[in-house]
C-alpha atoms as a PDB file:
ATOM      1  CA  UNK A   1      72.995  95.482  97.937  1.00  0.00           C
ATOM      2  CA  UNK A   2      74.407  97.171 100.541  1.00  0.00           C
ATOM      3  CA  UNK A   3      72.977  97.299 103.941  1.00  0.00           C
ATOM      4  CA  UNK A   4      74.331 100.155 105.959  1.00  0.00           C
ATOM      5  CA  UNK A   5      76.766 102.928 106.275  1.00  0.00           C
ATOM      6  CA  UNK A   6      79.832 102.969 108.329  1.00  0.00           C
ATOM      7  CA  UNK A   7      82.875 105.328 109.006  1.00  0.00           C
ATOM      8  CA  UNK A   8      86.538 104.315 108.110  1.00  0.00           C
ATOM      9  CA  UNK A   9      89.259 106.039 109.589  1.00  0.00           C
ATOM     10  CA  UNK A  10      92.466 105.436 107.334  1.00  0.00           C
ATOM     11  CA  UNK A  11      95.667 106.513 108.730  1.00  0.00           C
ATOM     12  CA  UNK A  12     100.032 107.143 107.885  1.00  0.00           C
ATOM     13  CA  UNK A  13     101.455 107.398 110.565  1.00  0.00           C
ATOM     14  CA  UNK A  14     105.100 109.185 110.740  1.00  0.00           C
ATOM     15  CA  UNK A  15     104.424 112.578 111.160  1.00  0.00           C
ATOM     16  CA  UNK A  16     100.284 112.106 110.929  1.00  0.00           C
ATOM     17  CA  UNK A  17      99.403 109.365 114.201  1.00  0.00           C
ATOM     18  CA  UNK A  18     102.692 109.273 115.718  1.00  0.00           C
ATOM     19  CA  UNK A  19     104.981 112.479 116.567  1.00  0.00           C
ATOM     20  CA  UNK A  20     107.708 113.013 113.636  1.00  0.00           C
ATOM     21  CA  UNK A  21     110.661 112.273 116.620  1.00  0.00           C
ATOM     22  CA  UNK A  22     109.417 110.464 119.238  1.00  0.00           C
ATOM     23  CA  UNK A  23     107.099 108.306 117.206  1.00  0.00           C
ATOM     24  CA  UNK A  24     104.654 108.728 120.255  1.00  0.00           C
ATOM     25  CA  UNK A  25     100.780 108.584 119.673  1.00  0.00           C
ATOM     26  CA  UNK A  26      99.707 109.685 123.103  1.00  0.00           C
ATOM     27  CA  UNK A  27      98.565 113.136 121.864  1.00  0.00           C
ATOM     28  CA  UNK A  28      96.061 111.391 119.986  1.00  0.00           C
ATOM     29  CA  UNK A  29      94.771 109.168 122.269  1.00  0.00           C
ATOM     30  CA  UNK A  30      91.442 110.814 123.469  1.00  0.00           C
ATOM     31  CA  UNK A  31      90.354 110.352 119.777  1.00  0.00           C
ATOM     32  CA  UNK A  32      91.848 107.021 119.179  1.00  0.00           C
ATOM     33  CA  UNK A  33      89.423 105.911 122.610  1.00  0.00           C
ATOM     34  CA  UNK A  34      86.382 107.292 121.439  1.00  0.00           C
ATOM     35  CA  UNK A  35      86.863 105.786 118.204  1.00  0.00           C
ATOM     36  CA  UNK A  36      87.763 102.157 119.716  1.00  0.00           C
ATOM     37  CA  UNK A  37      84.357 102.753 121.750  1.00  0.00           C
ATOM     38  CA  UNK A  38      82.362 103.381 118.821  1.00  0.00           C
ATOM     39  CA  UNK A  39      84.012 100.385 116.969  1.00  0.00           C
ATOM     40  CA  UNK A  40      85.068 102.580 113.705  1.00  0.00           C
ATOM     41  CA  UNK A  41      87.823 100.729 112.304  1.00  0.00           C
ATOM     42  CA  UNK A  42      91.113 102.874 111.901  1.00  0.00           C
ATOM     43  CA  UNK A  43      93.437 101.165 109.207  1.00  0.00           C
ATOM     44  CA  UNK A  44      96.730 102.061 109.170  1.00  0.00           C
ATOM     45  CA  UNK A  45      98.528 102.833 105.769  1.00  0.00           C
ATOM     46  CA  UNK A  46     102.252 103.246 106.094  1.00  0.00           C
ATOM     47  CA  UNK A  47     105.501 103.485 104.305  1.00  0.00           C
ATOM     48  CA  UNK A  48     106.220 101.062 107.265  1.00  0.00           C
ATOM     49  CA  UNK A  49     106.771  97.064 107.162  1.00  0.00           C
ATOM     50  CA  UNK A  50     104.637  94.876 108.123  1.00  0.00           C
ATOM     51  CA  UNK A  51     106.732  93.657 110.881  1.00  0.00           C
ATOM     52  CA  UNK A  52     107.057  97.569 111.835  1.00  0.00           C
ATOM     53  CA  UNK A  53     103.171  97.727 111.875  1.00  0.00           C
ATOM     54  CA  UNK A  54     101.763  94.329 113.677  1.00  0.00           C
ATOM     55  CA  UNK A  55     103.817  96.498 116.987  1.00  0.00           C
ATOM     56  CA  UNK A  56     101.687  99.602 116.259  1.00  0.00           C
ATOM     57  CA  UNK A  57      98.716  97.421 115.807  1.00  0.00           C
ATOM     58  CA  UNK A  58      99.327  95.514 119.135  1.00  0.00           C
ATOM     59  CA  UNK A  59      99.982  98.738 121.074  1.00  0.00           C
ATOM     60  CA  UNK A  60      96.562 100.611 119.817  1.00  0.00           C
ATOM     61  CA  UNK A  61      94.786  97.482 120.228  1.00  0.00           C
ATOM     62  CA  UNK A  62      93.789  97.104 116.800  1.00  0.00           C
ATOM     63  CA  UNK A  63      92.737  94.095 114.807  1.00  0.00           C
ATOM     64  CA  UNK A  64      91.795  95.609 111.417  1.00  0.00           C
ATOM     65  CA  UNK A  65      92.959  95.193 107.758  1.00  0.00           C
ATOM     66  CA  UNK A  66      96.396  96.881 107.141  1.00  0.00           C
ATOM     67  CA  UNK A  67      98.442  98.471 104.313  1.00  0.00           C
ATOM     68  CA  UNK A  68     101.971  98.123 104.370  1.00  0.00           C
ATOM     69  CA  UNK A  69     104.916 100.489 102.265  1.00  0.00           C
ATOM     70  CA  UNK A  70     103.166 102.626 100.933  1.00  0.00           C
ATOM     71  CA  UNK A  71     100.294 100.254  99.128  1.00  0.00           C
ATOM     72  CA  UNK A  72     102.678  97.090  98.946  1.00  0.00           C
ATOM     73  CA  UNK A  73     100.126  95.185 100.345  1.00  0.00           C
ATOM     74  CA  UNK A  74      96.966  95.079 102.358  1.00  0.00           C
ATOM     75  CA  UNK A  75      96.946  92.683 105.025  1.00  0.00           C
ATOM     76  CA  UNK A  76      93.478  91.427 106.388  1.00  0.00           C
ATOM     77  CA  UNK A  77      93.109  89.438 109.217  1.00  0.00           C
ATOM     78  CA  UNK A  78      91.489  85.937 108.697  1.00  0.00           C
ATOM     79  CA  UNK A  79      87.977  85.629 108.591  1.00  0.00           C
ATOM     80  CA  UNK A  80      87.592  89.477 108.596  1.00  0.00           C
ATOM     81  CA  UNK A  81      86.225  89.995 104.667  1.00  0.00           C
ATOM     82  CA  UNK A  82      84.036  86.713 104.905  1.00  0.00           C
ATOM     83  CA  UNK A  83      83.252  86.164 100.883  1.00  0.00           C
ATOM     84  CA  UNK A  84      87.167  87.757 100.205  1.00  0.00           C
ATOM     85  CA  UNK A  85      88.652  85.707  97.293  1.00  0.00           C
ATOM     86  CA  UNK A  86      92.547  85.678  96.023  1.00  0.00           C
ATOM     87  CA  UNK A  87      95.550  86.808  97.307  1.00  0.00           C
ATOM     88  CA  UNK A  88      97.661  84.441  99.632  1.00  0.00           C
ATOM     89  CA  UNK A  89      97.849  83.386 103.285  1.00  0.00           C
ATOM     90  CA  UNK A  90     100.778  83.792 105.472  1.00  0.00           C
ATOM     91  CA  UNK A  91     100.437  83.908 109.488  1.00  0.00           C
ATOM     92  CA  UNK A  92      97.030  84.054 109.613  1.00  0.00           C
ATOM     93  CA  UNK A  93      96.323  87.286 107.405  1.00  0.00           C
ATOM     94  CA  UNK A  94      95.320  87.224 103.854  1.00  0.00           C
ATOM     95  CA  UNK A  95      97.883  89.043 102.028  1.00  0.00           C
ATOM     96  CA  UNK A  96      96.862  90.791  98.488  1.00  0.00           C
ATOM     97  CA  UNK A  97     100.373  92.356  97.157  1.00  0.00           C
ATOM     98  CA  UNK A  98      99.672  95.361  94.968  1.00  0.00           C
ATOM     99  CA  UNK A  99     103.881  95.870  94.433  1.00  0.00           C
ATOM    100  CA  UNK A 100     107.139  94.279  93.221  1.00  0.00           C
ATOM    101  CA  UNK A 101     109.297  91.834  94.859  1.00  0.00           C
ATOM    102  CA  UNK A 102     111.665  94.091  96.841  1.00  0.00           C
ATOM    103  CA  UNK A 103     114.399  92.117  95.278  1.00  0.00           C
ATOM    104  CA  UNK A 104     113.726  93.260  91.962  1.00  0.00           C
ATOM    105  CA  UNK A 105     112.809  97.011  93.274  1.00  0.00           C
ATOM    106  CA  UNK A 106     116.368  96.847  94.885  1.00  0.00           C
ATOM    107  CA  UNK A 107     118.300  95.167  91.822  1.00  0.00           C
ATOM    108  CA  UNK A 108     116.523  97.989  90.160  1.00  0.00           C
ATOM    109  CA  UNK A 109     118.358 100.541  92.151  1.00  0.00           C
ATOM    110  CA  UNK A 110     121.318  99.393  91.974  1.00  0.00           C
ATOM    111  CA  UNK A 111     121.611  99.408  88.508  1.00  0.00           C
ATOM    112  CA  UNK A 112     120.163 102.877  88.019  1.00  0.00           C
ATOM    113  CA  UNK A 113     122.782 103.711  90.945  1.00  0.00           C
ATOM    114  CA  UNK A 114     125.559 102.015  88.858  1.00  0.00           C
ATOM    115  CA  UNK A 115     124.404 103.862  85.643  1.00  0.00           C
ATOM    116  CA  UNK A 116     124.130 107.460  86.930  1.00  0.00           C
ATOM    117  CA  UNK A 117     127.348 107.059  89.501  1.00  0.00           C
ATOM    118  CA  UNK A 118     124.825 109.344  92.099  1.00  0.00           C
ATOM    119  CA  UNK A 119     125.781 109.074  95.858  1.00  0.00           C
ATOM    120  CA  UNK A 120     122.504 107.514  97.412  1.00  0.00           C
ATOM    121  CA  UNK A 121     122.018 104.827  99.465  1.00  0.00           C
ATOM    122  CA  UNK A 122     118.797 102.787 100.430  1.00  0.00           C
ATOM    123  CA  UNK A 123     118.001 100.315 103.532  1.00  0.00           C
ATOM    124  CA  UNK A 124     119.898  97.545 101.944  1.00  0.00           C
ATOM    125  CA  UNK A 125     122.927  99.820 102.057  1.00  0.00           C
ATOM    126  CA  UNK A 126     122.478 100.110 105.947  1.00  0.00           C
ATOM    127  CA  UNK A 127     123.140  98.461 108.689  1.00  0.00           C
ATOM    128  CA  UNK A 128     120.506  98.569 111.663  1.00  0.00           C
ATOM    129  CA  UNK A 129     122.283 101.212 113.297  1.00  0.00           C
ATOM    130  CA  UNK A 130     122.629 103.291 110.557  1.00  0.00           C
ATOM    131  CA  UNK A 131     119.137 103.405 110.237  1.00  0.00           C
ATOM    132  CA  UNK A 132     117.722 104.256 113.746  1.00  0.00           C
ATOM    133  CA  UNK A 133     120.617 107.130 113.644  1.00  0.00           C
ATOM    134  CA  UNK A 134     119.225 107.812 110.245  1.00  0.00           C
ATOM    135  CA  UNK A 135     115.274 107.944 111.071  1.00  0.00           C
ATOM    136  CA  UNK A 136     115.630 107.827 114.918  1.00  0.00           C
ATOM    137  CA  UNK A 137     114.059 104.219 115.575  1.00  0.00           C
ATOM    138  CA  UNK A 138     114.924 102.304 118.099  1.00  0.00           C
ATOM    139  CA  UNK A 139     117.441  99.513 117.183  1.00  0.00           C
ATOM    140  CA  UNK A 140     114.650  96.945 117.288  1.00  0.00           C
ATOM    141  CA  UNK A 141     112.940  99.295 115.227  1.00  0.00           C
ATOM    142  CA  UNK A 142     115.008  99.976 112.786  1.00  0.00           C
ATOM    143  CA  UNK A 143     115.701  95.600 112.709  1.00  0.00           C
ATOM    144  CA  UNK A 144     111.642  95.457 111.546  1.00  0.00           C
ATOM    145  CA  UNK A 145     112.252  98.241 109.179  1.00  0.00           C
ATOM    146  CA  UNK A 146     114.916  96.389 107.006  1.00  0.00           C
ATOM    147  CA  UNK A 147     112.487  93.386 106.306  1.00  0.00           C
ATOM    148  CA  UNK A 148     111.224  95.497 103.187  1.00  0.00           C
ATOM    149  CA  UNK A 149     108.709  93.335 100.855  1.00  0.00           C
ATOM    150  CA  UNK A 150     107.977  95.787  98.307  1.00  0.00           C
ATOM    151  CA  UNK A 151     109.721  98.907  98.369  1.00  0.00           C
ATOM    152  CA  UNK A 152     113.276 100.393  99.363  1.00  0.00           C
ATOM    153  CA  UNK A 153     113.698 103.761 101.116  1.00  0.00           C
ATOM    154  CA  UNK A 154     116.413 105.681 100.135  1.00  0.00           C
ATOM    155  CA  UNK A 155     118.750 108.999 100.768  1.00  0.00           C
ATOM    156  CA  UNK A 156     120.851 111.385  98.203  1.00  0.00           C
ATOM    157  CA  UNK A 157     124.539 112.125  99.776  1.00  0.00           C
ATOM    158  CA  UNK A 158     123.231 115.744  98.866  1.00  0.00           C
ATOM    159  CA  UNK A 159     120.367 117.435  97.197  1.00  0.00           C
ATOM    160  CA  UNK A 160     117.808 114.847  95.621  1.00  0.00           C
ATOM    161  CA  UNK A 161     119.002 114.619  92.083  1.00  0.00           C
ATOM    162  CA  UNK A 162     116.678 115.147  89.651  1.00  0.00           C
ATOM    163  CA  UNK A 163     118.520 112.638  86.595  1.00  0.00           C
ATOM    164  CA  UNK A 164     117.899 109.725  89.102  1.00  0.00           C
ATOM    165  CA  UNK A 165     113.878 110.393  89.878  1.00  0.00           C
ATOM    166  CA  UNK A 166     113.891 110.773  86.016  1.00  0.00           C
ATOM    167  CA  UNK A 167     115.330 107.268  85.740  1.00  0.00           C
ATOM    168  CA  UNK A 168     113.037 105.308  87.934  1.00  0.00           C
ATOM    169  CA  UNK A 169     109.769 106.721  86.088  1.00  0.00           C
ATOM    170  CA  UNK A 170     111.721 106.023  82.735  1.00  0.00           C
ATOM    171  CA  UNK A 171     112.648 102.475  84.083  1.00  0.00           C
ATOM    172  CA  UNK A 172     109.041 101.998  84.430  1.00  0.00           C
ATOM    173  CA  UNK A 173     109.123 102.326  88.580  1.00  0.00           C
ATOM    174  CA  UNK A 174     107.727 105.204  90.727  1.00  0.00           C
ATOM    175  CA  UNK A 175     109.297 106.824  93.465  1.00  0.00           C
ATOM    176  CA  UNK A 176     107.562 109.258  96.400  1.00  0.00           C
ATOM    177  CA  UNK A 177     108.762 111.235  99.074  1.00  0.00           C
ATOM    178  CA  UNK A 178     107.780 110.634 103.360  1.00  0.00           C
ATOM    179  CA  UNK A 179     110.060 111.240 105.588  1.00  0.00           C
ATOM    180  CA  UNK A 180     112.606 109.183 102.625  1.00  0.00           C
ATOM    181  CA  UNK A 181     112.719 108.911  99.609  1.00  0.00           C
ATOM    182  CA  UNK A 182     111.097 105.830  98.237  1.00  0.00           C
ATOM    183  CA  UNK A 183     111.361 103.537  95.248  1.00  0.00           C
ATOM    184  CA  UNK A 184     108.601 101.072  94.487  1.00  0.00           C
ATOM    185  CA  UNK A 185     106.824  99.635  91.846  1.00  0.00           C
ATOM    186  CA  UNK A 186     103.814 100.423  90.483  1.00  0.00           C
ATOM    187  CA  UNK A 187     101.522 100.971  93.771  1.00  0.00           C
ATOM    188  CA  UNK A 188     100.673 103.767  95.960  1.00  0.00           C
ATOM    189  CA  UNK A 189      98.586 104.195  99.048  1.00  0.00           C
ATOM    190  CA  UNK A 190      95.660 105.094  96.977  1.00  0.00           C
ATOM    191  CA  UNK A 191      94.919 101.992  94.960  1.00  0.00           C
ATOM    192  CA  UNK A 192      95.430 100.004  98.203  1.00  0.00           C
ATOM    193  CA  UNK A 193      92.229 102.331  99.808  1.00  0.00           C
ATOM    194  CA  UNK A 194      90.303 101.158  96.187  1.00  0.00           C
ATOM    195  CA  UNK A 195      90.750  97.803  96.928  1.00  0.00           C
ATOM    196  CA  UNK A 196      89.553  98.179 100.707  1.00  0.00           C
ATOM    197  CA  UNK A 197      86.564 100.116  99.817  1.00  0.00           C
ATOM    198  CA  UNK A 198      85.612  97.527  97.209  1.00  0.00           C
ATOM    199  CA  UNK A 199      86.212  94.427 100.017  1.00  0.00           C
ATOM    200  CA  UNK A 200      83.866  96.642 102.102  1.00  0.00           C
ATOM    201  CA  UNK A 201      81.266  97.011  99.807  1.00  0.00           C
ATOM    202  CA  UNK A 202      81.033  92.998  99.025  1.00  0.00           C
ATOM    203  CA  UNK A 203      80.623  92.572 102.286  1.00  0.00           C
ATOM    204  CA  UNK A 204      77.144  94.627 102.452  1.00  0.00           C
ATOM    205  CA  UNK A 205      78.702  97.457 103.954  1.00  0.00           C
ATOM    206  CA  UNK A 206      78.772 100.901 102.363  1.00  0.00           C
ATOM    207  CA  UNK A 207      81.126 103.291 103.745  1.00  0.00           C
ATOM    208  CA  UNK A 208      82.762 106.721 104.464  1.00  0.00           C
ATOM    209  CA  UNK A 209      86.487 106.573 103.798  1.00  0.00           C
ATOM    210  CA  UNK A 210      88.467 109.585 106.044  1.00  0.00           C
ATOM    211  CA  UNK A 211      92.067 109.933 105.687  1.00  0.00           C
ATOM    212  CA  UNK A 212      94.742 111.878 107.192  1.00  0.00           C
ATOM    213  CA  UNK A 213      98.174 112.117 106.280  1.00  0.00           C
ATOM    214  CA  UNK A 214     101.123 114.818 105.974  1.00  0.00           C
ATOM    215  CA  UNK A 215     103.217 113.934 103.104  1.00  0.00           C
ATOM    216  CA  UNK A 216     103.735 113.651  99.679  1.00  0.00           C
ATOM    217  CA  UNK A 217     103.570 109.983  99.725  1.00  0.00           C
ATOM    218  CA  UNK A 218      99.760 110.439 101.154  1.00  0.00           C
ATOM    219  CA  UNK A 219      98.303 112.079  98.044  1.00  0.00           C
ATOM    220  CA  UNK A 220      96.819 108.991  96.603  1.00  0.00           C
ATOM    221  CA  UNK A 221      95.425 108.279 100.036  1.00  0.00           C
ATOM    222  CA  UNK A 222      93.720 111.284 100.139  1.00  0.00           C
ATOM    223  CA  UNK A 223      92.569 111.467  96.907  1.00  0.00           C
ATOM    224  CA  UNK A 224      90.987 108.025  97.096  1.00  0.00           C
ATOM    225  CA  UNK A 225      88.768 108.700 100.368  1.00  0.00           C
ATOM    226  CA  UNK A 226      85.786 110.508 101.153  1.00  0.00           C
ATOM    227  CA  UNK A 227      86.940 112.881 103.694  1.00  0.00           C
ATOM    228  CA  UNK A 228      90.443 113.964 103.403  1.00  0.00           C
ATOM    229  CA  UNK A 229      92.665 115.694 106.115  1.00  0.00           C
ATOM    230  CA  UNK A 230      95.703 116.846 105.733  1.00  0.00           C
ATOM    231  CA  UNK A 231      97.896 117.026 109.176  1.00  0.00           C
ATOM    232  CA  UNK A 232      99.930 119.855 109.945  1.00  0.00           C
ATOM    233  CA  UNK A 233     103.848 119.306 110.026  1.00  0.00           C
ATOM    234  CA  UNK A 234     106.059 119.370 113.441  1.00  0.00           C
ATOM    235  CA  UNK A 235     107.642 122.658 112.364  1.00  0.00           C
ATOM    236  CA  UNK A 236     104.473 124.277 111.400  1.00  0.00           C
ATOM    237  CA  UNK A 237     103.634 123.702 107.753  1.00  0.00           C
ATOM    238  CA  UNK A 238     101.747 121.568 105.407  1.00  0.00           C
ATOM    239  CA  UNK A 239     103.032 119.507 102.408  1.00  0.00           C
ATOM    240  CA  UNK A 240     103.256 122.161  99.692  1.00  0.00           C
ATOM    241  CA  UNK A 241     102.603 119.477  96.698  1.00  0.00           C
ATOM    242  CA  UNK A 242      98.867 118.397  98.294  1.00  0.00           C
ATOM    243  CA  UNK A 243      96.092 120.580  97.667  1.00  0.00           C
ATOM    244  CA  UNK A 244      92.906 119.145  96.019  1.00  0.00           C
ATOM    245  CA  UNK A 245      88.835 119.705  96.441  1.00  0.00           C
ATOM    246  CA  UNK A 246      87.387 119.452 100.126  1.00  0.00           C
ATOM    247  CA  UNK A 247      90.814 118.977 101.735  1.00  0.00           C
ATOM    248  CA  UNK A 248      90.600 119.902 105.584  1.00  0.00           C
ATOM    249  CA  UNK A 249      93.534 120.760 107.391  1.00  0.00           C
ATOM    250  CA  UNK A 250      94.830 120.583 111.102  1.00  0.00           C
ATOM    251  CA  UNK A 251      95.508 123.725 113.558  1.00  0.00           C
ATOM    252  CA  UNK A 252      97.765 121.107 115.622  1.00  0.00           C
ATOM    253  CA  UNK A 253     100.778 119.128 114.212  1.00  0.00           C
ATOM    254  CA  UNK A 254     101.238 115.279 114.225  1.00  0.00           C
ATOM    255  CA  UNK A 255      99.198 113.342 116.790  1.00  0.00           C
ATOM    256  CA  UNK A 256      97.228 116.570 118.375  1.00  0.00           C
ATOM    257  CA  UNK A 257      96.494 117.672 114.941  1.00  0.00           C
ATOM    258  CA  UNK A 258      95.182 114.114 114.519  1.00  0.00           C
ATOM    259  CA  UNK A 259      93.064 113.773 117.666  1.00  0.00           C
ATOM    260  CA  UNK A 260      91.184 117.377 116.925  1.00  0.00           C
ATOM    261  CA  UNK A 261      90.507 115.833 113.142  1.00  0.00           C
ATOM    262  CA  UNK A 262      89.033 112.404 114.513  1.00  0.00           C
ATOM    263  CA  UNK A 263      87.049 114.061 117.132  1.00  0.00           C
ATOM    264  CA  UNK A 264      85.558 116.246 114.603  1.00  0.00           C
ATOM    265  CA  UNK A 265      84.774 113.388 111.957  1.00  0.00           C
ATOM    266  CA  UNK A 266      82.912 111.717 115.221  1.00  0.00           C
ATOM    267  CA  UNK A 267      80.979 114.281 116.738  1.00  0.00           C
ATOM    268  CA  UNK A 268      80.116 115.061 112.699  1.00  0.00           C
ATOM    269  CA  UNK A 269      79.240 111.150 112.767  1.00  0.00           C
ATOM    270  CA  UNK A 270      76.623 111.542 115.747  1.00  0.00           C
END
């Protein structure tokens, strides 16, 4: 039986926390403080690696449950789900994949790349530098974005090509769109956020999910919470392909349009 109620802030973070080019959160930062006061937990849910995301984690100070690429894997800190059973322990988090090997996501590519002859290229494809010129990392970025575990971002040499989408669904793979394109197995954001909620709930505590995110790749993130918010895009707009029941959207882009959302959700909270 559950004991109490408690507020979840679940978060992407290219484009939604951090700024689409700088990868700065400091717009949001008045909201990420008041939530850190009121210990709500903010989980961050990212097309990013793990590696990519203990950094963010260290900088905001945070020491709660993580998703990685997209809904990989969630990542929960030992001894933070006390009656939390399966999954597998590596550096002192409990690791629950919800993907494919990234070795058989990238042989996967490959041999759809072989079959179709298209011009696109994926992380494995890249060297380091390639990749912060590509996404505008920093090198040591862009090093922690190459140790993929699940999924493999990718890039057409022109317009996406619709034959080679086709061919990961028909392979039996998905694909989604961020900033990249992705191809994964078969995980998204949202089935990650089930599983939280669920460890949550065995734990006593019954809660209110919020979400924010700006892309394509955040659908299932937002369709899996409570309270969904959709962020507002550097150059103005909002992802055309997400609009469902009770959405809320942002008058701010990125991390501004992210601080007014959280400091709404709190002073809703109060």
């Amino acid at each position: 039986m559950t004991s109490k109620r408690r507020t979840i802030i679940i978060t992407d973070l290219d484009g939604t926390l951090l700024d689409a080019e700088t990868y700065s959160f400091e717009a949001a930062r008045p909201a990420l403080e008041a939530a850190l006061r009121r210990n709500i937990p903010l989980i961050l849910c990212s097309s990013k690696t793990r590696a990519e995301l203990e950094v963010y984690r260290q900088r905001l100070q945070n020491d709660h449950p993580f998703i990685v690429e997209n809904g990989g894997a969630l990542y929960v800190p030992a001894g933070y789900f006390p009656h939390i059973a399966g999954g597998e322990w590596r550096d002192g988090y409990q690791r629950i994949p919800l993907g494919s090997p990234y070795a058989e996501v990238r042989k996967a590519f490959e041999r759809l790349r072989d079959e179709l002859s298209v011009p696109v290229r994926g992380f494995g494809d890249m060297t380091a530098d390639e990749i912060a010129v590509l996404t505008g990392l920093s090198p040591e970025d862009a090093v922690r974005a190459q140790q993929r575990e699940y999924g493999e971002p990718f890039v057409f040499g022109g317009p996406p090509d619709e034959r080679f989408l086709r061919a990961i669904e028909e392979a039996g793979l998905h694909w989604t769109r961020g900033r990249l394109f992705h191809i994964m197995g078969n995980h998204d954001k949202g089935k990650a956020v089930k599983l939280l909620r669920r460890l949550f709930v065995q734990d006593g505590i019954a809660v209110d999910l919020v979400g924010l995110g700006n892309s394509l790749n955040d659908l299932p993130l937002l369709l899996a919470v409570d309270r969904p918010v959709l962020v507002r895009k550097k150059d103005g707009s909002f992802e055309p392909e997400i609009n469902i029941p009770s959405l809320e959207r942002t008058r701010g882009s990125g991390p501004a349009g992210w601080n007014e959302a959280v400091l709404k959700v709190l002073s809703d909270d109060e």
